[in-house]
Protein backbone atom coordinates (compact mmCIF):
# COMPACT_ATOMS: atom_id res chain seq x y z
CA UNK A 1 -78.01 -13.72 69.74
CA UNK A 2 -77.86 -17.02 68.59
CA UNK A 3 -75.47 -16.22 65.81
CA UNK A 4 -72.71 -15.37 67.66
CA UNK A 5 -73.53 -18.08 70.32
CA UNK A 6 -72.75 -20.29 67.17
CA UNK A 7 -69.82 -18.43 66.22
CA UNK A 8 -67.94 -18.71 69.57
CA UNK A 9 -68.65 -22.37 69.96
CA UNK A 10 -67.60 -23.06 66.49
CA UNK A 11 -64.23 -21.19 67.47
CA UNK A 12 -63.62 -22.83 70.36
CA UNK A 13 -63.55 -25.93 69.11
CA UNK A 14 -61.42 -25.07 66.57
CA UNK A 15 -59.32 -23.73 68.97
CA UNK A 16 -56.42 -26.16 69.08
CA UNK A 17 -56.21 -26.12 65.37
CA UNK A 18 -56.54 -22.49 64.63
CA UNK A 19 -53.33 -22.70 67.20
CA UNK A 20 -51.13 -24.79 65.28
CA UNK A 21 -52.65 -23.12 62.23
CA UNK A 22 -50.93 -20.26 63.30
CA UNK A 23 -47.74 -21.32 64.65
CA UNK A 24 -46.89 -23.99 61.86
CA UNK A 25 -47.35 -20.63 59.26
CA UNK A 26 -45.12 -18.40 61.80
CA UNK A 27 -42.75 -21.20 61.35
CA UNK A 28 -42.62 -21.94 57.80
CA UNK A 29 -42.32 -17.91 57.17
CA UNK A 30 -39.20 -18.06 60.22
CA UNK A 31 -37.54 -21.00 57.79
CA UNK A 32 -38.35 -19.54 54.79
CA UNK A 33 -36.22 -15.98 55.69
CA UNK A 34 -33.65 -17.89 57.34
CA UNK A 35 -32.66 -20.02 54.18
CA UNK A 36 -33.13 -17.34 52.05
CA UNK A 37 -30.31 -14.92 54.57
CA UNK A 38 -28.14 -18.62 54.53
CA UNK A 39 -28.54 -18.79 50.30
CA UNK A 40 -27.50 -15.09 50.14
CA UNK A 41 -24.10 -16.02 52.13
CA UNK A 42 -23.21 -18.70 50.19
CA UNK A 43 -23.66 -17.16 46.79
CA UNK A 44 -20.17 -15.44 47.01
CA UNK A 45 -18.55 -18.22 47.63
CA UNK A 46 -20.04 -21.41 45.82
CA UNK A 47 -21.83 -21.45 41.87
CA UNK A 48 -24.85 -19.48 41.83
CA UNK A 49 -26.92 -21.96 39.97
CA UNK A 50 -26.04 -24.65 42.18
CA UNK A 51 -26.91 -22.57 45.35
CA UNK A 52 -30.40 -21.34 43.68
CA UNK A 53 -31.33 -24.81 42.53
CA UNK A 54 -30.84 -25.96 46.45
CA UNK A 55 -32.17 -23.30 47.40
CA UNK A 56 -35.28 -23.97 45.56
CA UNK A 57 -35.70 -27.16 46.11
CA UNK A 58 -35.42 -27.14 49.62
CA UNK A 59 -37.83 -24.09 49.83
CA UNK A 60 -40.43 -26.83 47.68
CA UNK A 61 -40.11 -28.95 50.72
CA UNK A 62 -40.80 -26.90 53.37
CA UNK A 63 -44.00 -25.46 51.37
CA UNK A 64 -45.33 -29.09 50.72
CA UNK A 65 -44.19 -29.72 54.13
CA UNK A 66 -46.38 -26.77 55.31
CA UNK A 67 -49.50 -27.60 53.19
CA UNK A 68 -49.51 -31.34 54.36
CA UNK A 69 -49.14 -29.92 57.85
CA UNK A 70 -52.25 -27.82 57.12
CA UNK A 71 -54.01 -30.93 55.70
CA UNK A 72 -53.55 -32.99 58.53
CA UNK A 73 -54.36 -30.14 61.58
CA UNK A 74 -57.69 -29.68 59.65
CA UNK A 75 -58.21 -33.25 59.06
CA UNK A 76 -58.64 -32.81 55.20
CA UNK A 77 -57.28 -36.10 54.28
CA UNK A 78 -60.57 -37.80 53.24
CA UNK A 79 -61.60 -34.64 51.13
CA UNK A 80 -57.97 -34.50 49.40
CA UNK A 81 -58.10 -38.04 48.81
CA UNK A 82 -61.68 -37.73 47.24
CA UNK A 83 -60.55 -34.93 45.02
CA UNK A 84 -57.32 -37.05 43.79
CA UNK A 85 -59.77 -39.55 42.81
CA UNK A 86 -61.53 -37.77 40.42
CA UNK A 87 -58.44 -37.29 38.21
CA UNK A 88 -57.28 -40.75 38.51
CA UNK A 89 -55.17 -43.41 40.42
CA UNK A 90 -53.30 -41.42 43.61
CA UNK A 91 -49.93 -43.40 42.75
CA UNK A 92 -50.05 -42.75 39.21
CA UNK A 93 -51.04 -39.15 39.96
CA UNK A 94 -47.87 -39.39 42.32
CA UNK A 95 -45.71 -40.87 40.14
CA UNK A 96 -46.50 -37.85 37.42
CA UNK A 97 -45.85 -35.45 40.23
CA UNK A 98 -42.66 -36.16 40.80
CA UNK A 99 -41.77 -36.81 37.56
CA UNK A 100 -42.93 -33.08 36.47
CA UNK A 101 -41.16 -31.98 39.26
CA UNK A 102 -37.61 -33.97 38.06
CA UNK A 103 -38.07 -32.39 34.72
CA UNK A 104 -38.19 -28.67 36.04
CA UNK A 105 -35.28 -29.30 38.08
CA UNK A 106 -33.31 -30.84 35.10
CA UNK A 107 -34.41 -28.18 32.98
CA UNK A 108 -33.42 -25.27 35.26
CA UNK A 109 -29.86 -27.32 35.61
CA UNK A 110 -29.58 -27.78 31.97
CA UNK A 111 -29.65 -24.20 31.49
CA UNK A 112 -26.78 -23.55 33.45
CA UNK A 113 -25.17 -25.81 32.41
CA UNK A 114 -25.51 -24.59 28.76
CA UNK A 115 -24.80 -20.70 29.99
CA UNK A 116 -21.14 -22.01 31.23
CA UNK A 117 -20.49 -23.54 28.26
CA UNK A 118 -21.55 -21.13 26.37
CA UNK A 119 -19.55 -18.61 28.50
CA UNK A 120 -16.18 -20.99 28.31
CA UNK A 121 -16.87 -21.34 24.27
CA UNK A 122 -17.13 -17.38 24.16
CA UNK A 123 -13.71 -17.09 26.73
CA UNK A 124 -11.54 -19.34 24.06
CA UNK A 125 -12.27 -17.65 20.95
CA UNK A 126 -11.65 -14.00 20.09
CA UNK A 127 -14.39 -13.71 17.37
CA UNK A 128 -17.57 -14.22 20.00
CA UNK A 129 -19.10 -11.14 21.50
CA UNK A 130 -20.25 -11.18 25.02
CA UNK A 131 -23.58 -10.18 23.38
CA UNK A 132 -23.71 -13.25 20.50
CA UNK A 133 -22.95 -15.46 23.92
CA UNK A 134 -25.79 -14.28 25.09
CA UNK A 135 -28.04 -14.48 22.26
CA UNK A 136 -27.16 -17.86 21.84
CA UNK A 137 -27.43 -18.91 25.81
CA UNK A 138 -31.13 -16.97 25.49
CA UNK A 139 -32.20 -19.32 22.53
CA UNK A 140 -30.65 -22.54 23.99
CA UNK A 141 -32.48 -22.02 27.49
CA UNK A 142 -35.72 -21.23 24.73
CA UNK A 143 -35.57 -24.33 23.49
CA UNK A 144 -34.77 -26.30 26.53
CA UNK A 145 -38.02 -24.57 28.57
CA UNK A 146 -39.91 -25.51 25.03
CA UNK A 147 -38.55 -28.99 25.31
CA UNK A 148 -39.95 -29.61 29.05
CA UNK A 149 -43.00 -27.82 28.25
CA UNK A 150 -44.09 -30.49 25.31
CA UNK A 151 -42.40 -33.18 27.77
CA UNK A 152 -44.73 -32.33 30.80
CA UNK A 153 -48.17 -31.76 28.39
CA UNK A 154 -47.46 -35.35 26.92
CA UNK A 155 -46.88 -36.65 30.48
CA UNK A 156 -49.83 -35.33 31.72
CA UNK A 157 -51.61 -36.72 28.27
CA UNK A 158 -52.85 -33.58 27.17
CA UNK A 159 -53.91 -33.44 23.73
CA UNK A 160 -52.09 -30.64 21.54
CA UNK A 161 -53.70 -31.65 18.21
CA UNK A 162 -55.86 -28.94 17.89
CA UNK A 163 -53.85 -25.89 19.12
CA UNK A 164 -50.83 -27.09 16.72
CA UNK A 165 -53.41 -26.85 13.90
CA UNK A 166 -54.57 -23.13 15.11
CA UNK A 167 -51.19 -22.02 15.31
CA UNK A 168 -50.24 -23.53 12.12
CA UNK A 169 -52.61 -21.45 10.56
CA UNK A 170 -52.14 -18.61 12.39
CA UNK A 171 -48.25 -19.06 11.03
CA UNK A 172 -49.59 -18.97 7.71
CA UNK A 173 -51.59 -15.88 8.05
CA UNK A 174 -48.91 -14.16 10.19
CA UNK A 175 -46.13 -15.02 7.52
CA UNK A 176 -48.28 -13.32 4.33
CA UNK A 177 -49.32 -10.38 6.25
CA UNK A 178 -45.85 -9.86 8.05
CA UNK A 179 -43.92 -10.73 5.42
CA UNK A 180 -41.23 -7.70 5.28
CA UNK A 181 -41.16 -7.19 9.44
CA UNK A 182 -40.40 -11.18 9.66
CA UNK A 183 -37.25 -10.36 6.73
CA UNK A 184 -36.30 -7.99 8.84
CA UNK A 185 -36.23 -9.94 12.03
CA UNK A 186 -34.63 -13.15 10.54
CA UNK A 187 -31.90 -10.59 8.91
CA UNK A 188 -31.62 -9.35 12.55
CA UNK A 189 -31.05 -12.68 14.05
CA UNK A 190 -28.21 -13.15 10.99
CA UNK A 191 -26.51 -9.49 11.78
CA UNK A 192 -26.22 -10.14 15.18
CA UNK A 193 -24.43 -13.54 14.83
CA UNK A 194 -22.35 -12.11 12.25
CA UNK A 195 -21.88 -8.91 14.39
CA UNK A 196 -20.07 -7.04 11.00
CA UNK A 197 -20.60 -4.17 13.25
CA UNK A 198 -20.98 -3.13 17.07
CA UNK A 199 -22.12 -0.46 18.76
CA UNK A 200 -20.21 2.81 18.64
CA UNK A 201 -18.74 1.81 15.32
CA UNK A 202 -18.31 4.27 12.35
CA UNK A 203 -20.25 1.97 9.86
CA UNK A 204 -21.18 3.25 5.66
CA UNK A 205 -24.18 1.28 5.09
CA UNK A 206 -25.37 2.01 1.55
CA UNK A 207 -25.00 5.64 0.88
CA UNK A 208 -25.53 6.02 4.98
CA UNK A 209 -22.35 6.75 7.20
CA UNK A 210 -22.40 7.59 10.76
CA UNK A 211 -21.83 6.02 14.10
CA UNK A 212 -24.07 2.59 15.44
CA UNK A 213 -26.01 4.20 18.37
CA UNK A 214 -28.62 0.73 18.95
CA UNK A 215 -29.12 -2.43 17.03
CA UNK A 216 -32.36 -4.10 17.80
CA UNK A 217 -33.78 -7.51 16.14
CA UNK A 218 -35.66 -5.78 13.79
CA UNK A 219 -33.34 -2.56 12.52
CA UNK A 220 -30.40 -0.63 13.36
CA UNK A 221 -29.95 2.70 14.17
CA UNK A 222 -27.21 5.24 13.58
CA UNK A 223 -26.47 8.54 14.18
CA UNK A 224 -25.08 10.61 10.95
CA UNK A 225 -21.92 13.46 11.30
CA UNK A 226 -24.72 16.20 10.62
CA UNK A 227 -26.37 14.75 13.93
CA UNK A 228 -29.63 12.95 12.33
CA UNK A 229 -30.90 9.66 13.53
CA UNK A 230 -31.43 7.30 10.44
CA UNK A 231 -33.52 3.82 11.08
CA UNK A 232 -32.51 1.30 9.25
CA UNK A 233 -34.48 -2.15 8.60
CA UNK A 234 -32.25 -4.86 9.23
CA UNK A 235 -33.07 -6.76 5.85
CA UNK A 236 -31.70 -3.41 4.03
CA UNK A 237 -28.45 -3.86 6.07
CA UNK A 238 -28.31 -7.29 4.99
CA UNK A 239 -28.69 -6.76 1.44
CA UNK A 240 -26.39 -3.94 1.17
CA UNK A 241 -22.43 -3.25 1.29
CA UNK A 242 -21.16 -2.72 4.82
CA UNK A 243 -17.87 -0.86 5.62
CA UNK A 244 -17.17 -0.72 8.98
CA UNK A 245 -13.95 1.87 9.41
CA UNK A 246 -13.24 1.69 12.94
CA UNK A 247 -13.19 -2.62 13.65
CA UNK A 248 -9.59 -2.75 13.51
CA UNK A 249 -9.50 0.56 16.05
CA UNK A 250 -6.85 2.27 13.44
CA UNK A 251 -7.79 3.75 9.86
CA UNK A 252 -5.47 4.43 6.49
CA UNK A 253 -6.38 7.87 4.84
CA UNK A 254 -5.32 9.15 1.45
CA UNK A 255 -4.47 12.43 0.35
CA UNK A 256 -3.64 12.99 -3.28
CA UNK A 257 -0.71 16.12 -4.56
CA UNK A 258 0.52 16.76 -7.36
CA UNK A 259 3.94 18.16 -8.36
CA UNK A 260 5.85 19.82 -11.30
CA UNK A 261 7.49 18.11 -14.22
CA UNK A 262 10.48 19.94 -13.56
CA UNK A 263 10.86 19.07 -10.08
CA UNK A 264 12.64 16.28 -8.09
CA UNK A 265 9.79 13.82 -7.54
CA UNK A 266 12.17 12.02 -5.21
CA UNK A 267 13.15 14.34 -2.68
CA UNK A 268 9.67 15.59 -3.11
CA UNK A 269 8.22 11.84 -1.87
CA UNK A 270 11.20 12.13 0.85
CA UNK A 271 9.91 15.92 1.75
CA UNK A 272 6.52 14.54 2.57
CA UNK A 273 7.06 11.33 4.54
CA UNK A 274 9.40 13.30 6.89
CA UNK A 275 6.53 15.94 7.32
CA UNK A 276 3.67 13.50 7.96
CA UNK A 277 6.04 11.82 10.43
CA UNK A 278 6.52 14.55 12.27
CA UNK A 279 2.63 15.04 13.01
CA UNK A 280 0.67 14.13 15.99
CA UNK A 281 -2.37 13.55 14.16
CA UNK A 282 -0.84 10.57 12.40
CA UNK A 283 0.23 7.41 13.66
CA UNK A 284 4.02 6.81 13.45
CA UNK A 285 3.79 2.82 13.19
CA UNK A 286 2.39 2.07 10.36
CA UNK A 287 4.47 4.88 9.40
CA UNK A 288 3.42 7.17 6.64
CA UNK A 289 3.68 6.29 3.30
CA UNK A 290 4.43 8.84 -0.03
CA UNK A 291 3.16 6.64 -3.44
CA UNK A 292 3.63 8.36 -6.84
CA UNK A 293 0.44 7.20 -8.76
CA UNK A 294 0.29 8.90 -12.23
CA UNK A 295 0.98 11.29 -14.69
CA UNK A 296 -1.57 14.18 -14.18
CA UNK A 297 -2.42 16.39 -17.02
CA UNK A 298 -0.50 19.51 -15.26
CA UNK A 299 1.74 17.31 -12.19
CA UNK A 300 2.98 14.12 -11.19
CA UNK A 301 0.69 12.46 -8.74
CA UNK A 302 1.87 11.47 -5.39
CA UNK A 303 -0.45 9.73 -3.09
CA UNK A 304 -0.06 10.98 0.61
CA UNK A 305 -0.97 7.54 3.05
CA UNK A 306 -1.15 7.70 6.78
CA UNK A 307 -2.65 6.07 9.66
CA UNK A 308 -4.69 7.53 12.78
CA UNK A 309 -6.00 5.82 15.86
CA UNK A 310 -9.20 5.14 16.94
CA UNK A 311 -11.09 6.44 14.08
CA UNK A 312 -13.33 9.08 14.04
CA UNK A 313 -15.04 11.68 11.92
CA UNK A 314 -13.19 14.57 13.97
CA UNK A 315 -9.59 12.47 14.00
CA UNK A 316 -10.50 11.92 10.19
CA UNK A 317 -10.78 15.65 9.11
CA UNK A 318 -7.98 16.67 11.59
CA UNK A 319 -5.76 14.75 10.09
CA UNK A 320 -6.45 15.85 6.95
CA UNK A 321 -6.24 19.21 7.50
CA UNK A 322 -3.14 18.44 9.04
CA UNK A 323 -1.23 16.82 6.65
CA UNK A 324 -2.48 19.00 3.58
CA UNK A 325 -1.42 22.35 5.22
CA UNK A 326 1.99 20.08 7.25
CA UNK A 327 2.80 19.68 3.50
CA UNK A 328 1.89 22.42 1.71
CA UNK A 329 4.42 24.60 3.81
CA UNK A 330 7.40 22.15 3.35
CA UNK A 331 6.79 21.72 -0.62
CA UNK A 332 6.87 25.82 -0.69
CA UNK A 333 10.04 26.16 1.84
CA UNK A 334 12.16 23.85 -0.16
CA UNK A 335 11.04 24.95 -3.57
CA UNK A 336 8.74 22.04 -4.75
CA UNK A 337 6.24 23.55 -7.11
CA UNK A 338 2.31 22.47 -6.88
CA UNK A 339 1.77 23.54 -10.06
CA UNK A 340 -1.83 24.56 -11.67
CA UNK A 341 -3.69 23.43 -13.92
CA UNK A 342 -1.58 24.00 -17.47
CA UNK A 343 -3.03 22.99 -20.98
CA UNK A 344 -0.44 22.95 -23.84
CA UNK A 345 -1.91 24.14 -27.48
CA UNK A 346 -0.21 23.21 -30.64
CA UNK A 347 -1.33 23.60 -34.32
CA UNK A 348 -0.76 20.97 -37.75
CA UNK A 349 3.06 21.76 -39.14
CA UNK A 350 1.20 22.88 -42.81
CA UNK A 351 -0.81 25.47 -40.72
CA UNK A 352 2.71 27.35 -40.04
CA UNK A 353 1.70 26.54 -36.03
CA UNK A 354 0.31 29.33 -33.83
CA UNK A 355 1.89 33.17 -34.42
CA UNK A 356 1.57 35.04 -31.24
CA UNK A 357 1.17 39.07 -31.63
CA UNK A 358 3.28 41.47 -29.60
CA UNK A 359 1.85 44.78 -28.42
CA UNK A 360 2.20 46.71 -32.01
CA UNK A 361 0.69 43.90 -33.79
CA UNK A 362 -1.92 44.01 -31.34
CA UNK A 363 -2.48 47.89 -32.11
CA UNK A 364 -2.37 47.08 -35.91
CA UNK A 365 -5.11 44.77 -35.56
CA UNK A 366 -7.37 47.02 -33.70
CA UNK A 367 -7.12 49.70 -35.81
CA UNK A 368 -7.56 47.56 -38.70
CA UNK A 369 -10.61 46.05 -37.12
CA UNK A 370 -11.78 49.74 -36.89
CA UNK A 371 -11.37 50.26 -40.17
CA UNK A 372 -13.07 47.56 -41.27
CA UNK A 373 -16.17 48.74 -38.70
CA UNK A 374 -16.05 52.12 -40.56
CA UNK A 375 -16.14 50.34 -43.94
CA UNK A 376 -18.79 48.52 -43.28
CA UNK A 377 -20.87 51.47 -41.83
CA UNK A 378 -20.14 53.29 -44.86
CA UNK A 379 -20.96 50.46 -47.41
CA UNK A 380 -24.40 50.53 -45.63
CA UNK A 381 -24.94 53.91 -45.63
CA UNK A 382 -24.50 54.00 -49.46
CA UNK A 383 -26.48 50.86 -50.10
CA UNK A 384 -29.79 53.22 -48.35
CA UNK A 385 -28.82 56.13 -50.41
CA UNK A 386 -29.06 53.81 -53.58
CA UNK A 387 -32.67 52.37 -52.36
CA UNK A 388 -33.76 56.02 -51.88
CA UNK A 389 -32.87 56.87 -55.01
CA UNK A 390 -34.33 54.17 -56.61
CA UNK A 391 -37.43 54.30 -54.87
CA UNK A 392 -37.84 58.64 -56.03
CA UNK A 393 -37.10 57.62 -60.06
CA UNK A 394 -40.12 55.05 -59.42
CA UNK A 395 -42.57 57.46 -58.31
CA UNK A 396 -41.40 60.18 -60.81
CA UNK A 397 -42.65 57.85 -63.56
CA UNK A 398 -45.63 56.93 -61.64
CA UNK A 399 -46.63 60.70 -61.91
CA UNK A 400 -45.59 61.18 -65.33
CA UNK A 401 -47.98 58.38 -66.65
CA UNK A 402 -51.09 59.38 -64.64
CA UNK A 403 -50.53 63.21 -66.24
CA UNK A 404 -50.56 61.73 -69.98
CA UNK A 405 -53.62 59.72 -68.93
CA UNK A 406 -55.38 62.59 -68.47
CA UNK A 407 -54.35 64.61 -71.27
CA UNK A 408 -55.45 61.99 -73.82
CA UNK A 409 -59.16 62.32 -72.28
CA UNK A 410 -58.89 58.54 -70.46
CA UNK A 411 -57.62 56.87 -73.66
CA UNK A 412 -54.06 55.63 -73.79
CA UNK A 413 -54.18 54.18 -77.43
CA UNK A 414 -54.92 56.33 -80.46
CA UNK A 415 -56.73 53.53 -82.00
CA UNK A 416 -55.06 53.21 -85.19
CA UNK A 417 -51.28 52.36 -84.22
CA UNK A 418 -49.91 56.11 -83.79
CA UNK A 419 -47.78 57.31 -80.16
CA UNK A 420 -49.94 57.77 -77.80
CA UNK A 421 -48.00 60.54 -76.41
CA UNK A 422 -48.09 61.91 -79.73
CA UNK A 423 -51.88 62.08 -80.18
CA UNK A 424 -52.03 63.45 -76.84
CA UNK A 425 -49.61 66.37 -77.85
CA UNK A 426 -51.81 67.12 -80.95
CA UNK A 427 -54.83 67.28 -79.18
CA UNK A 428 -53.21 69.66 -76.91
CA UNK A 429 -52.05 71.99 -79.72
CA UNK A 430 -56.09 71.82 -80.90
């Protein structure tokens, strides 16, 4: 019981400023949504920053306004005082107060400032991107914020010694293990101030082509005509050949044809440049152009140039499919040969040239070359008759000597310088 005999007497003297507690809080959060409905009116009609930055700091004022009300109702002034103490001179501390204070406000102005310069800059030349504006407003408010950050730690004395040495090492460590990825993102910050290419531009970067679907600060990504994503770092854009094909919004295509010898190359370049004109696929202005180029091996050369609009890999391949078949059927309606591929043969002067055979000289030679066949067959069939024979008169002898061996008894020399075959007759006769 004696608990909350405590409690209610400690609440009822505390009464009063429990009261004002309340109402000077119901009051600052009654300000605080009125200025904030008042700011949202004047936005349309006045500068935005301006209208924030009052905003702001008269929203400050009515918070400190509130706290020192708070302060004062619960007679904290001795305690706040106390704790001020501890940190230094109260004036001084003031003084660094408001001084912190001045330098958020001017850095918050600064940066708009710099965005409507930057804005005006981008508004009077052609070349800037709204996108490079902003880039370059994002790193100039970067480095202002930086600027009032080391401001406000060297007002406030705070000593940075230490942390600049950690994070020069850390630098160190992060730049020889990152060493490709940080390429890559300084080749991103380059590519996106030199913008050689936006998004939703037919780009040929390397031995990739396709259209620019994102571009990030660390790689770029496009979308090739056979529908595959492709990632590519931004240092490898860098270092290789760009062609964009669609900046300028139109494109030039080429289509080469050849033509006969015989014909009228003239009215053939004529023939052309009235039928490419005549095509909605191809842009009349610049008009079409008809170039000859060289001296084929089987045609004169004529190089087909022509223009289309807003460039695309579909516009690209109609247009060539237009002009190649547009063409094709004038050439053939008024007689302009395409002609194929030819190859002319010719032979020494001492080698009497090149004869060439008409049908009966044709049927001479093949039964000629039959004759020969038979010849030959017949030349080998006598050359194995010959080794047959050859090979019989070989083993006739063979037998012949192996009888007379054994007629003379095993010896095949008389001994004394007579025939053999005669001693072997007389012993027979015996």
């Amino acid at each position: 019981m004696a608990l909350p005999l405590v409690a209610g007497v400690s609440l009822a003297a505390h009464a009063d400023q429990l009261a004002l507690s309340v109402g000077s809080l119901v009051a600052f959060v009654a300000l605080w949504w009125a200025i904030g409905r008042v700011g949202e009116s004047l936005r349309d009609e006045f500068d935005l920053r301006l209208i924030d930055l009052l905003l702001g700091l008269l929203l400050l004022c009515l918070a400190v306004t509130e706290l020192g009300t708070l302060i004062y109702v619960w007679e904290l002034q001795s305690m706040l005082v106390t704790v001020i103490e501890r940190f230094g001179d109260p004036l001084t501390l003031g003084a660094k107060a408001f001084v912190s204070l001045a330098v958020v406000v001017l850095g918050y102005v600064g940066t708009g400032v710099v965005k409507r310069a930057v804005e005006n800059a981008a508004k009077r030349r052609d070349g800037v991107s709204d996108h490079e504006a902003e880039i370059a407003f994002r790193i100039a408010q970067l480095g202002i914020y930086l600027a009032g950050l080391l401001a406000l730690l060297g007002l406030w004395e705070i000593d940075l010694s230490g942390l600049l040495i950690g994070a020069g090492f850390l630098g160190i460590v992060l730049g020889m293990a990152a060493r490709q990825t940080l390429g890559a993102v300084l080749a991103g910050f380059v590519l996106m101030f030199a913008r050689p290419f936006e998004i939703g531009d037919w780009v040929q970067v390397g031995d990739n082509e396709g259209i620019v679907t994102e571009i990030s600060i660390v790689n770029t990504r496009i979308q090739t005509f056979d529908g595959e994503y492709v990632m590519l770092p931004n240092d490898y854009v860098g270092s290789e050949e760009v062609v964009n094909r669609s900046r300028k919004g139109r494109l030039r295509l080429h289509v080469a044809v050849g033509v006969d010898y015989d014909a009228d190359v003239e009215r053939a370049v004529e023939i052309a440049e009235e039928t490419m004109g005549d095509l909605e696929e191809v842009l009349s202005v610049p008009r079409p152009q008809a170039v000859l180029t060289e001296f084929g091996d089987s045609a004169v050369t004529i190089d087909l140039r022509f223009w289309i609009d807003k460039p695309s890999a579909r516009r690209k391949w109609r247009a060539h499919t237009a002009v190649i078949s547009a063409v094709h059927e004038a050439f053939a309606e008024h007689g302009v040969k395409i002609p194929y591929p030819q190859r002319e043969l010719s032979a020494r002067p001492e080698t009497d040239g090149f004869r060439v055979r008409d049908g009966t000289d044709e049927a001479t030679a093949g039964t000629e070359s039959d004759d020969a066949e038979r010849r030959a067959d017949d030349d080998g069939a006598e050359r194995a008759d010959g080794e047959a024979e050859s090979d019989g008169d070989g083993s006739d002898e063979a037998d012949a000597g192996s009888d007379g061996a054994e007629s003379g008894g095993g010896e095949p020399d008389g001994g004394d310088g007579t025939d053999p075959n005669g001693d072997a007759e007389t012993g027979a006769e015996r």
